[in-house]
PDB file of N, CA and C in Angstrom:
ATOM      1  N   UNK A   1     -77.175  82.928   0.632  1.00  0.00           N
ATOM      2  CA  UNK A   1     -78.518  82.401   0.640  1.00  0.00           C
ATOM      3  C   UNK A   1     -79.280  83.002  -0.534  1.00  0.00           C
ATOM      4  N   UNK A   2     -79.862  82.006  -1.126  1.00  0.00           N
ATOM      5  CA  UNK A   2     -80.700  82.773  -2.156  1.00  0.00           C
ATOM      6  C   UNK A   2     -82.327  82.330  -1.850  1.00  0.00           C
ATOM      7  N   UNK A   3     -83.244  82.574  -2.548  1.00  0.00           N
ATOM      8  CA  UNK A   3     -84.552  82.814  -2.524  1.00  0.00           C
ATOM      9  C   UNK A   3     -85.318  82.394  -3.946  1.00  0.00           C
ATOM     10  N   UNK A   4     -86.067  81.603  -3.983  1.00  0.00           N
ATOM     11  CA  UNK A   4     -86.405  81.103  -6.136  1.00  0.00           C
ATOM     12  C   UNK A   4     -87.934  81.292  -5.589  1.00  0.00           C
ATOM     13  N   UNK A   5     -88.797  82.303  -6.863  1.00  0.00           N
ATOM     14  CA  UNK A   5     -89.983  82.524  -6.956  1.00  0.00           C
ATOM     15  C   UNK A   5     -90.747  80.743  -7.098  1.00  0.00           C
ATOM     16  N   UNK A   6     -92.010  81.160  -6.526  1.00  0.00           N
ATOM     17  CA  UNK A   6     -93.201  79.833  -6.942  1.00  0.00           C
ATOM     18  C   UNK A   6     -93.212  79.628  -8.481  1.00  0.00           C
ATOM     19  N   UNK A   7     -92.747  80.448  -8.822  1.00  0.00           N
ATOM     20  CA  UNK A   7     -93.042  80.293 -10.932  1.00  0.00           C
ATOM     21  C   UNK A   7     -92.293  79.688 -11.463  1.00  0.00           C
ATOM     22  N   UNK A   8     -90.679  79.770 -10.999  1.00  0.00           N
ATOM     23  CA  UNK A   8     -89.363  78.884 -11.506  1.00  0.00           C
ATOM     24  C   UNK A   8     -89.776  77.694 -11.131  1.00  0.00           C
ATOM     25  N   UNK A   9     -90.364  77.393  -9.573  1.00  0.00           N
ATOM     26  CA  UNK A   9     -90.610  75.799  -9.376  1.00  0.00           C
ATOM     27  C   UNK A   9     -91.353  75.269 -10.643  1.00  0.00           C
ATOM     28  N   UNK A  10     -92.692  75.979 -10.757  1.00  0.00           N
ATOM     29  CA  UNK A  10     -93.890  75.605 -11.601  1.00  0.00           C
ATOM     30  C   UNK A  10     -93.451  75.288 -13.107  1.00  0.00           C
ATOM     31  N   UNK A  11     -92.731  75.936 -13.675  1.00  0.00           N
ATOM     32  CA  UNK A  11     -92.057  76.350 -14.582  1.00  0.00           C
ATOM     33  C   UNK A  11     -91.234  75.161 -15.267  1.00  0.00           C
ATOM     34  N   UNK A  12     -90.459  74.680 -13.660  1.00  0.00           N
ATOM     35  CA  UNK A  12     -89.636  73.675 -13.772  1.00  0.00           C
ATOM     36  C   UNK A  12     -90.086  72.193 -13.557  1.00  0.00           C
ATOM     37  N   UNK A  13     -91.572  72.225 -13.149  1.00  0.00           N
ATOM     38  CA  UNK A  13     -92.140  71.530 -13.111  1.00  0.00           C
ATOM     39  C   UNK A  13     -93.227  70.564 -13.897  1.00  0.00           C
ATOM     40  N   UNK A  14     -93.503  71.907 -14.293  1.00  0.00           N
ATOM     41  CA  UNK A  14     -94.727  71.491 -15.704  1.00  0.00           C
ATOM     42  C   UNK A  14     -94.193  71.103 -16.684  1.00  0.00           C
ATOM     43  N   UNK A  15     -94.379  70.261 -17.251  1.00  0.00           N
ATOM     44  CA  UNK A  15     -93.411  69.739 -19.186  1.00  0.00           C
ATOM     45  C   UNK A  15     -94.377  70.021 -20.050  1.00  0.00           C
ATOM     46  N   UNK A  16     -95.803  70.748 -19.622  1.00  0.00           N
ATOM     47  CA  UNK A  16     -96.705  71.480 -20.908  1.00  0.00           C
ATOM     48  C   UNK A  16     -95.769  72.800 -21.005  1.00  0.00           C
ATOM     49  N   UNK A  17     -94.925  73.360 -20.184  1.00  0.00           N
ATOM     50  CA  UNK A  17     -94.352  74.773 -19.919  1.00  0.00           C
ATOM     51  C   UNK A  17     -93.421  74.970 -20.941  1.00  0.00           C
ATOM     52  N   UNK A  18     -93.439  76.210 -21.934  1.00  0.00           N
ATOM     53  CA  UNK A  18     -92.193  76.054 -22.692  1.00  0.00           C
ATOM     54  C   UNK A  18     -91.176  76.493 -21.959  1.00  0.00           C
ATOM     55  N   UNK A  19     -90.928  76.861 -20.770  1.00  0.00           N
ATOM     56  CA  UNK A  19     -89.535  77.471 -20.100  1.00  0.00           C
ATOM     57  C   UNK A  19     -89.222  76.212 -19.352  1.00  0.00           C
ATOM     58  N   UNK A  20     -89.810  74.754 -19.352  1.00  0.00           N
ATOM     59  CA  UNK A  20     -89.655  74.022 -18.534  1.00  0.00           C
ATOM     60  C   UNK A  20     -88.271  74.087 -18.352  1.00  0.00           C
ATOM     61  N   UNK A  21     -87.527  73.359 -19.811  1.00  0.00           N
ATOM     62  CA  UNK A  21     -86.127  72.586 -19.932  1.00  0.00           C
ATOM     63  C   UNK A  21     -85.265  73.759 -19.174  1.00  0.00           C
ATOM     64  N   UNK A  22     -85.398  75.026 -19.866  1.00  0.00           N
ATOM     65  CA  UNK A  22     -84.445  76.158 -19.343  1.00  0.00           C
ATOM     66  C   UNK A  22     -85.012  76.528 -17.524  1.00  0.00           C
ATOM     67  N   UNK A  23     -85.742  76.491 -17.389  1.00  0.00           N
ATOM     68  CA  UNK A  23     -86.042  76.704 -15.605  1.00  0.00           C
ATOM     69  C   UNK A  23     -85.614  75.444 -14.980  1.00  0.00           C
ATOM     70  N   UNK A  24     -85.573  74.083 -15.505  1.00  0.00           N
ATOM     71  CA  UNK A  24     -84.777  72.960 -14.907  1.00  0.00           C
ATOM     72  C   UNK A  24     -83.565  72.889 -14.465  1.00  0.00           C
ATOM     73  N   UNK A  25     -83.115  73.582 -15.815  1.00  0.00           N
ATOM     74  CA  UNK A  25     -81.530  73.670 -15.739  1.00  0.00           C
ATOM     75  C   UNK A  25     -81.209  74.397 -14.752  1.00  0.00           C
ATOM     76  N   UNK A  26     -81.678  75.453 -14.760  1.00  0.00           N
ATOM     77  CA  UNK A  26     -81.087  76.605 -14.265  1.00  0.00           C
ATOM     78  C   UNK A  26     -81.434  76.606 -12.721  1.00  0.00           C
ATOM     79  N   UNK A  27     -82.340  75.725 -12.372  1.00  0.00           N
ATOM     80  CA  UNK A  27     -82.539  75.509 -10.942  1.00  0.00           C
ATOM     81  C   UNK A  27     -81.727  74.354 -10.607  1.00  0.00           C
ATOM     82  N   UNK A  28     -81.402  73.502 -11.492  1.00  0.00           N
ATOM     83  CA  UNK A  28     -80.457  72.376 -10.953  1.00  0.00           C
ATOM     84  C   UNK A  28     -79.054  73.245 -10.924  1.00  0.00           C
ATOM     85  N   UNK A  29     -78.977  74.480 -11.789  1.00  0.00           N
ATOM     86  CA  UNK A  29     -77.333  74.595 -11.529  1.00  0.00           C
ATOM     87  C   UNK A  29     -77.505  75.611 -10.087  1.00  0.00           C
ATOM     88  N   UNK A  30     -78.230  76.063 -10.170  1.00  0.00           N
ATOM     89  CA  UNK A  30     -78.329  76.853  -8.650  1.00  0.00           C
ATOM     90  C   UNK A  30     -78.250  76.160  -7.448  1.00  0.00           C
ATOM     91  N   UNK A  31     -78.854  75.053  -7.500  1.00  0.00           N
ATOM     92  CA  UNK A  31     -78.909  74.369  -6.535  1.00  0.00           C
ATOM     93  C   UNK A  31     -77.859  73.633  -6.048  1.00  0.00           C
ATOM     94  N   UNK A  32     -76.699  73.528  -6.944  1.00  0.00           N
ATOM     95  CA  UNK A  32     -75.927  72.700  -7.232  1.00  0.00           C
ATOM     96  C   UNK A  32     -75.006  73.801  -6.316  1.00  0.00           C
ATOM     97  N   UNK A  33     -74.546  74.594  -7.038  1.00  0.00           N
ATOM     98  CA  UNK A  33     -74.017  75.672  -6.548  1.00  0.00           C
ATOM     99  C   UNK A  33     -74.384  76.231  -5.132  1.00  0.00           C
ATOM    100  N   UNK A  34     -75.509  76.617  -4.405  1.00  0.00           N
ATOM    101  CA  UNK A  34     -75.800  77.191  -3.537  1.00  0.00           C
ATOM    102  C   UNK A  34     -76.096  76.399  -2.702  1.00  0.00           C
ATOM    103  N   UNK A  35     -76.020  74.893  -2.710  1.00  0.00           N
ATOM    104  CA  UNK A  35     -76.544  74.012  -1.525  1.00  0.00           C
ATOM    105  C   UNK A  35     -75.458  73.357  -1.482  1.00  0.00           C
ATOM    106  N   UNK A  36     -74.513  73.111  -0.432  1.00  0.00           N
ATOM    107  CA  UNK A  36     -73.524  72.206  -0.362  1.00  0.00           C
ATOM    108  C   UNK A  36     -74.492  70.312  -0.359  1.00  0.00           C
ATOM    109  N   UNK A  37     -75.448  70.601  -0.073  1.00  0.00           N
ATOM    110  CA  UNK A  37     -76.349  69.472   0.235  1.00  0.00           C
ATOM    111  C   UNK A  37     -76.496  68.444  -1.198  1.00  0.00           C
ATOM    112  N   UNK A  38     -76.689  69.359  -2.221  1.00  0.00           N
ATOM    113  CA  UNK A  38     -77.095  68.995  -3.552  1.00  0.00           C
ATOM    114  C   UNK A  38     -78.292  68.767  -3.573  1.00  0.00           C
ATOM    115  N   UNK A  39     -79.152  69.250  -3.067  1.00  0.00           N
ATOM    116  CA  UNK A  39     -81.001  68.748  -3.272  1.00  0.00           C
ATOM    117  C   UNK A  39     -81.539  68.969  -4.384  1.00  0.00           C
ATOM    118  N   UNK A  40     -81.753  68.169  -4.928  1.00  0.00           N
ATOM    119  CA  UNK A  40     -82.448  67.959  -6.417  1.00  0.00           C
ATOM    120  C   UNK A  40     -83.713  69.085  -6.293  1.00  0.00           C
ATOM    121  N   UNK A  41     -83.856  69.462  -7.638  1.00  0.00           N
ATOM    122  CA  UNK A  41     -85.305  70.279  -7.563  1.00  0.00           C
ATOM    123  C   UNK A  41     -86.246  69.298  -7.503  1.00  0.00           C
ATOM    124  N   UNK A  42     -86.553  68.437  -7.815  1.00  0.00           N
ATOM    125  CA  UNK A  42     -87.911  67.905  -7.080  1.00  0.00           C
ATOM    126  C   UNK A  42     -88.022  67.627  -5.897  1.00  0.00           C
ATOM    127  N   UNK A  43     -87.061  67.613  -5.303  1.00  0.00           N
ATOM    128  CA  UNK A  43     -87.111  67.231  -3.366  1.00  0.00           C
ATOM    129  C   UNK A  43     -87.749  68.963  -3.228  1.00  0.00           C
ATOM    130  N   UNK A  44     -87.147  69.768  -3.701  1.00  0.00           N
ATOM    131  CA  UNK A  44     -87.695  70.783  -3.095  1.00  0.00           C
ATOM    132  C   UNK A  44     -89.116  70.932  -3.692  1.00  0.00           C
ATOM    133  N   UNK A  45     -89.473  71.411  -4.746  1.00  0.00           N
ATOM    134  CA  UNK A  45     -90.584  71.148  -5.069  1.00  0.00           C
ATOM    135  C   UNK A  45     -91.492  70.229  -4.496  1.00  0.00           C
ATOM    136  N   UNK A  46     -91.389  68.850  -3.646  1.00  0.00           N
ATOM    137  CA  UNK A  46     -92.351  68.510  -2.649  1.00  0.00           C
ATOM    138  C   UNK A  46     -92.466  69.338  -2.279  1.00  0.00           C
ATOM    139  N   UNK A  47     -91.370  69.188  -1.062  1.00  0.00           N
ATOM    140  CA  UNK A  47     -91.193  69.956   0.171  1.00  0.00           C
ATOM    141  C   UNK A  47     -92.337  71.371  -0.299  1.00  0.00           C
ATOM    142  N   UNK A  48     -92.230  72.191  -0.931  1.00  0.00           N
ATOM    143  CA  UNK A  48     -92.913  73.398  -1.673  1.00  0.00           C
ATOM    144  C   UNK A  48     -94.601  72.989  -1.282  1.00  0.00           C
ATOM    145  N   UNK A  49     -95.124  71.387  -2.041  1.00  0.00           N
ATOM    146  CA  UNK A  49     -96.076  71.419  -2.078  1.00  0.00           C
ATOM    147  C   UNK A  49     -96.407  71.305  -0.523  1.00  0.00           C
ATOM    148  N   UNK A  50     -95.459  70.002   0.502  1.00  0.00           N
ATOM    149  CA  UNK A  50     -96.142  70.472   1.625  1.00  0.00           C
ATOM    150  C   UNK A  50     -96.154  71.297   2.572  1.00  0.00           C
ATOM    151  N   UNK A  51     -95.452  71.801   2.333  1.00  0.00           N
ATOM    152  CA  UNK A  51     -95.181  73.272   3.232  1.00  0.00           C
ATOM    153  C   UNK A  51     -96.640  74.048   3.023  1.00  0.00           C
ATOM    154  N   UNK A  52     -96.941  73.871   1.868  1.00  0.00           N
ATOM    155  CA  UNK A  52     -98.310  74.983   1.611  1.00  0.00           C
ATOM    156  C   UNK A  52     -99.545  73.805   2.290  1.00  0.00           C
ATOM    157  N   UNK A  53     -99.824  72.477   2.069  1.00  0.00           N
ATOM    158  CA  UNK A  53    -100.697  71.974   2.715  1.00  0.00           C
ATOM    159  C   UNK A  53    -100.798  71.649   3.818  1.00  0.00           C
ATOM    160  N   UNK A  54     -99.380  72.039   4.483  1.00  0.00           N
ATOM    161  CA  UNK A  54     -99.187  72.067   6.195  1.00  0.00           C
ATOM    162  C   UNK A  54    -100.040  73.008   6.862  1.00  0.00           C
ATOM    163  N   UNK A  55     -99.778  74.398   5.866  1.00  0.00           N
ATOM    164  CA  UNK A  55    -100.417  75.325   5.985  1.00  0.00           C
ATOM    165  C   UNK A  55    -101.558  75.623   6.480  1.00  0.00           C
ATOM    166  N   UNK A  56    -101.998  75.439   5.267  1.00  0.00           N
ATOM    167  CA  UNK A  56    -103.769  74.833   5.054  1.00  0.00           C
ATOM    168  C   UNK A  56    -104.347  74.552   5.978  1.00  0.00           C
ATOM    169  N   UNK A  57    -103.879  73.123   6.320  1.00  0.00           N
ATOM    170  CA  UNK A  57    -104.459  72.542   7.216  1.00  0.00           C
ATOM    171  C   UNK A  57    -104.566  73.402   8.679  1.00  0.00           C
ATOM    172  N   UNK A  58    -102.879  73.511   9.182  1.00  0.00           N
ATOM    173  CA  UNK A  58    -102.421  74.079  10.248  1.00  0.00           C
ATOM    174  C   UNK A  58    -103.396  75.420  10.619  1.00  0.00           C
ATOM    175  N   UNK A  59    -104.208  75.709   9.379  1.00  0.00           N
ATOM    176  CA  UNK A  59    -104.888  77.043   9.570  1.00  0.00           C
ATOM    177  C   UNK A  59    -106.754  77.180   9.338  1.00  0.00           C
ATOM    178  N   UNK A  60    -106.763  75.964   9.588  1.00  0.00           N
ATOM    179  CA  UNK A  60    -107.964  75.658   9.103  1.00  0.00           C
ATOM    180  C   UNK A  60    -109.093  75.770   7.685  1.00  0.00           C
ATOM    181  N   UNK A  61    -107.930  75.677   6.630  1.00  0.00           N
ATOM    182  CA  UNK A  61    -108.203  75.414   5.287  1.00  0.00           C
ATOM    183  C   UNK A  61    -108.800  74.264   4.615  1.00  0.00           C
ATOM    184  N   UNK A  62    -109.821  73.822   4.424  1.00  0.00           N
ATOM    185  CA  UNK A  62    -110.607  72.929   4.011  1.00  0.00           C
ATOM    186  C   UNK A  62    -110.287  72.267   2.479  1.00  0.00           C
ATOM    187  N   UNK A  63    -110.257  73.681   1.869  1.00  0.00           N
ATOM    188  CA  UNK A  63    -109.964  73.792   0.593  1.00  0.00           C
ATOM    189  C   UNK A  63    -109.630  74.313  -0.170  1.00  0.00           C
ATOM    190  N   UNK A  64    -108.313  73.386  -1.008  1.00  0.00           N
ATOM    191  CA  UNK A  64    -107.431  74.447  -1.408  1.00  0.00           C
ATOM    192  C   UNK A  64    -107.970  74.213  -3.018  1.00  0.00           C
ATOM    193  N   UNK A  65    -107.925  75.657  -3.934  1.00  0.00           N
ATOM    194  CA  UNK A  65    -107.908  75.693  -5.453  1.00  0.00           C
ATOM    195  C   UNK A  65    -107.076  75.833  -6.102  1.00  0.00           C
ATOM    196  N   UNK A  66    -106.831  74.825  -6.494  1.00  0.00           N
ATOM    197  CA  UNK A  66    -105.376  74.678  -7.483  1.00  0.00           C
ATOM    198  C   UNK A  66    -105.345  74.104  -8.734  1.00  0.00           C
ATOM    199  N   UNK A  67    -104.551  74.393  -9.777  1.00  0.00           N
ATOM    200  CA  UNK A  67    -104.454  73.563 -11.086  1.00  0.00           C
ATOM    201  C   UNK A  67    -103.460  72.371 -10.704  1.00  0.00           C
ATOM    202  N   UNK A  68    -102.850  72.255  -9.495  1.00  0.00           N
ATOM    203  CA  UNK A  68    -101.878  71.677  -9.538  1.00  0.00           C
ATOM    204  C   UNK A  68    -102.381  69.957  -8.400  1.00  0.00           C
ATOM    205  N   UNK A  69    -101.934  68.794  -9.513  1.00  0.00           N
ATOM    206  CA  UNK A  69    -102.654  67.278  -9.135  1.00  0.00           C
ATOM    207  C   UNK A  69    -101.426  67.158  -8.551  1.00  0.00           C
ATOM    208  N   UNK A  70    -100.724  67.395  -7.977  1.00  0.00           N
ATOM    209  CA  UNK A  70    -100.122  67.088  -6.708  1.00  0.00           C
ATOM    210  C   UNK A  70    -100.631  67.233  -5.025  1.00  0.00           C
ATOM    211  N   UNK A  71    -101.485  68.267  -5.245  1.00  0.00           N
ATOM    212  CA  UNK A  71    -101.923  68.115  -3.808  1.00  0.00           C
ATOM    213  C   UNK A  71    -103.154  66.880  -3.290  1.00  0.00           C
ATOM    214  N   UNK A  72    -103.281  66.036  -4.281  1.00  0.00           N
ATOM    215  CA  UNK A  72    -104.188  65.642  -4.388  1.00  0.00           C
ATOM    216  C   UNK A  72    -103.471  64.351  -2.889  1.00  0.00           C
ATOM    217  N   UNK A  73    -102.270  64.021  -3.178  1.00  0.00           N
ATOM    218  CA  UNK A  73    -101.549  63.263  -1.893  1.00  0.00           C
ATOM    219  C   UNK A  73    -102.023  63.796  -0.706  1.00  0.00           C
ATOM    220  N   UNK A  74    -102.475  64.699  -0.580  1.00  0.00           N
ATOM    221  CA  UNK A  74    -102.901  64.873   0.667  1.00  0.00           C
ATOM    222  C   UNK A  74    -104.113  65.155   1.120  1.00  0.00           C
ATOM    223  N   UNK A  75    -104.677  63.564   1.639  1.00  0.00           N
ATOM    224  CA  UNK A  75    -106.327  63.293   1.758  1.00  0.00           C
ATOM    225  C   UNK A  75    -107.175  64.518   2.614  1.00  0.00           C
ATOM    226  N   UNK A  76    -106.441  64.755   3.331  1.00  0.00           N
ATOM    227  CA  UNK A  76    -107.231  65.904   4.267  1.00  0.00           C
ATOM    228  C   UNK A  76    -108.101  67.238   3.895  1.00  0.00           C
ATOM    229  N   UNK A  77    -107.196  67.663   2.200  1.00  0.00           N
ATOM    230  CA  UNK A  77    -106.910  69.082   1.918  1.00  0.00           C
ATOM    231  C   UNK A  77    -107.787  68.674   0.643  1.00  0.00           C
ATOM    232  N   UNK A  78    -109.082  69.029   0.608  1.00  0.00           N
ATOM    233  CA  UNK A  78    -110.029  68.596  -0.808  1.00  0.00           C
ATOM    234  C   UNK A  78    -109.535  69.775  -1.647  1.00  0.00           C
ATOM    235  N   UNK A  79    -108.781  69.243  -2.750  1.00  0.00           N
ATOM    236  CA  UNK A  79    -108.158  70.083  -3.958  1.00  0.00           C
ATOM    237  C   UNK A  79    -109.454  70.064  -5.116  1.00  0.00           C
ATOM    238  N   UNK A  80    -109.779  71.307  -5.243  1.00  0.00           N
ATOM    239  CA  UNK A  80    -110.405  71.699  -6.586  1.00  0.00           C
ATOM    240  C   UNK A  80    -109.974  72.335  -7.561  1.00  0.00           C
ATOM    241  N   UNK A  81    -110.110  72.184  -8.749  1.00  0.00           N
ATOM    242  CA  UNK A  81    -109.236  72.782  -9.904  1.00  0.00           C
ATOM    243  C   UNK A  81    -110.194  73.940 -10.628  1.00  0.00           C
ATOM    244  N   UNK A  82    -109.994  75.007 -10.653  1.00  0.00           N
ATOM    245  CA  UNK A  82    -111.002  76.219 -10.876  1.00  0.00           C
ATOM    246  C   UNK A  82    -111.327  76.856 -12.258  1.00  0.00           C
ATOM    247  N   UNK A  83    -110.029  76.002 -12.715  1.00  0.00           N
ATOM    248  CA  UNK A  83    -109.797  76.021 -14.955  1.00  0.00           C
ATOM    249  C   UNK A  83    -111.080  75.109 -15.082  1.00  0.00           C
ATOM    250  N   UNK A  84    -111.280  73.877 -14.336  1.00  0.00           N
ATOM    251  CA  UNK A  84    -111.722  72.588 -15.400  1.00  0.00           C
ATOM    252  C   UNK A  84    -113.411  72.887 -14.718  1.00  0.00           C
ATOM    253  N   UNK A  85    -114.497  71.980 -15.714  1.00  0.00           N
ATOM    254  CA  UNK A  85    -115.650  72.150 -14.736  1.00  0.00           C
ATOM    255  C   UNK A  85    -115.750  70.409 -14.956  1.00  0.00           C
TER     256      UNK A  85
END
């Protein structure tokens, strides 16, 4: 069993990121390797985002601050971005 920091997702996520291409890879070969399943990094990376807005919610979080326009899928959870005005 292994364990991948929030930063490799982000990392592997963002294409402004210069570690994107190399954190892609390197999470697709892990994944490849360590999941008999084969789950693509973006399945997990949802999964990532809703796990945290399950959260949220589940805990009575109104609002979450994030740079990240993915949570925006989820009407419940008013996403504000704390870089931009």
């Amino acid at each position: 069993m292994i364990a991948v920091d929030t930063n490799i997702l982000i990392y592997a996520h963002r294409k402004d990121n210069p570690f994107q291409e190399k954190a892609r890879n390197w999470l697709e070969k892990i994944i490849q390797t360590e999941d008999s399943c084969g789950i693509p990094y973006h399945c997990i990376i949802e999964f990532h985002d809703v796990r945290i807005a399950a959260l949220c919610l589940e805990n009575g979080v109104s609002v979450l601050y994030s740079a990240d326009r993915d949570f925006t899928r989820f009407p419940r959870l008013k996403v504000i971005n704390p870089l931009i005005e």
